[in-house]
Protein backbone atom coordinates (compact mmCIF):
# COMPACT_ATOMS: atom_id res chain seq x y z
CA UNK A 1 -4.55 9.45 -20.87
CA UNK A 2 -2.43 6.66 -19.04
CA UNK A 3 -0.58 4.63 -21.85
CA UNK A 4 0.72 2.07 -19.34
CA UNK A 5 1.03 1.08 -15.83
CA UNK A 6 4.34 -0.39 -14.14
CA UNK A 7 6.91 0.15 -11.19
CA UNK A 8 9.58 2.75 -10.71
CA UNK A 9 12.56 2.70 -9.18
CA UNK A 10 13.93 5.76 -7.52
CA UNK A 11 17.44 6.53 -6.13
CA UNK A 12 17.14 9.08 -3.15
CA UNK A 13 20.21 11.81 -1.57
CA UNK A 14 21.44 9.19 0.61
CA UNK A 15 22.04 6.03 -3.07
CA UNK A 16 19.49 3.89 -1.48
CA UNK A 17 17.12 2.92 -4.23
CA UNK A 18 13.01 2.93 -3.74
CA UNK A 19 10.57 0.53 -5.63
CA UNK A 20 7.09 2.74 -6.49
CA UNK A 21 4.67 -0.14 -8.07
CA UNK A 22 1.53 0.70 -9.73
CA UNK A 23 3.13 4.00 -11.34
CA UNK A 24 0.94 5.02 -14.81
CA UNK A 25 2.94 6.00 -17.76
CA UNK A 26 1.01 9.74 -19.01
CA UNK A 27 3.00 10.51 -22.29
CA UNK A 28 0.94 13.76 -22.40
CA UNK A 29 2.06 14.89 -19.08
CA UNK A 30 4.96 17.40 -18.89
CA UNK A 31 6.17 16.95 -15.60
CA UNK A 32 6.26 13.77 -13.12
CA UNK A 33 3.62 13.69 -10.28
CA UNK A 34 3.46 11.71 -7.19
CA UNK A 35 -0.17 10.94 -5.75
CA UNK A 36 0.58 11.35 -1.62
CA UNK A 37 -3.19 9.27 -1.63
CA UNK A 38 -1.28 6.38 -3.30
CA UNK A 39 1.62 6.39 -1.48
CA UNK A 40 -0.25 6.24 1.51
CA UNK A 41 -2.18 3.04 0.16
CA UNK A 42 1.14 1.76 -0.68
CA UNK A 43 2.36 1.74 2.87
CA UNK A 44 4.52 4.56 2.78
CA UNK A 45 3.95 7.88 5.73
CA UNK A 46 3.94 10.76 4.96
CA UNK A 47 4.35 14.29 7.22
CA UNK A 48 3.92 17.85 6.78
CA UNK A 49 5.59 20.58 9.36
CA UNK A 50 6.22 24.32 9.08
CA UNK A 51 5.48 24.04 5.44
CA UNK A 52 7.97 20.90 4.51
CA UNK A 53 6.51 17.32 2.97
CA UNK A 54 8.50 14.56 4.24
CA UNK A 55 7.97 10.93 2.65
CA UNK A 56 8.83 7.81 4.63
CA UNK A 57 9.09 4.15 2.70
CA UNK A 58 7.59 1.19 4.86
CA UNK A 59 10.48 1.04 7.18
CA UNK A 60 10.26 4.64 8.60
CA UNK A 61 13.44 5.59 6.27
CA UNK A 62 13.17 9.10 5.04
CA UNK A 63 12.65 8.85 0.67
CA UNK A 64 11.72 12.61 -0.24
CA UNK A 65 11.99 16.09 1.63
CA UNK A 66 10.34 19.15 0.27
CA UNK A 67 9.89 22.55 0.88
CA UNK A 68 6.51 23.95 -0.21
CA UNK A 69 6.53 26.28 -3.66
CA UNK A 70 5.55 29.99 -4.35
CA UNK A 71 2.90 27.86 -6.49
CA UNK A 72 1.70 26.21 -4.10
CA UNK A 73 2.94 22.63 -4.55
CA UNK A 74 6.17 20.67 -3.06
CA UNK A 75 8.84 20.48 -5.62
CA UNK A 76 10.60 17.39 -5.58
CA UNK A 77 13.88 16.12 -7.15
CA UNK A 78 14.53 12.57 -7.56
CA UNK A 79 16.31 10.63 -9.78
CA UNK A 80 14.50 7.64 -11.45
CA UNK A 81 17.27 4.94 -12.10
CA UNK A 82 14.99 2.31 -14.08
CA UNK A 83 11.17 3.01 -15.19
């Protein structure tokens, strides 16, 4: 159950920092999840090749890169400098 809703700010490999707006706050969850559907509706692009998820902001610059997972899901590390 979504507690409350707000905006993210993430700091990528590179320092350059990321705004994520309408991000829901899940106490009950026990690991951070990105919804690709909402980042598309957001404006950001996102590719898959040879088994690698790559996530563009709005000005084609390159946020996330992920390898798939023996589970079946793309494993991402990013640092969230204010929530």
């Amino acid at each position: 159950m979504a507690e409350g809703l707000g905006k993210m700010v993430l700091r990528g490999n590179d320092g350059r920092e990321v705004i994520i707006e309408e991000v829901l706050y899940v106490p009950g969850l026990k690991t951070n999840m990105i919804s690709l559907r909402r980042l598309l509706q957001k404006g950001f692009m996102v590719t898959t090749k040879n088994n690698c998820l790559n996530i563009f902001d709005q000005n084609k610059n390159l946020v996330v890169s992920a390898s798939l997972s023996k589970n079946k899901t793309f494993r991402v590390v990013i640092e969230a400098v204010k929530h």
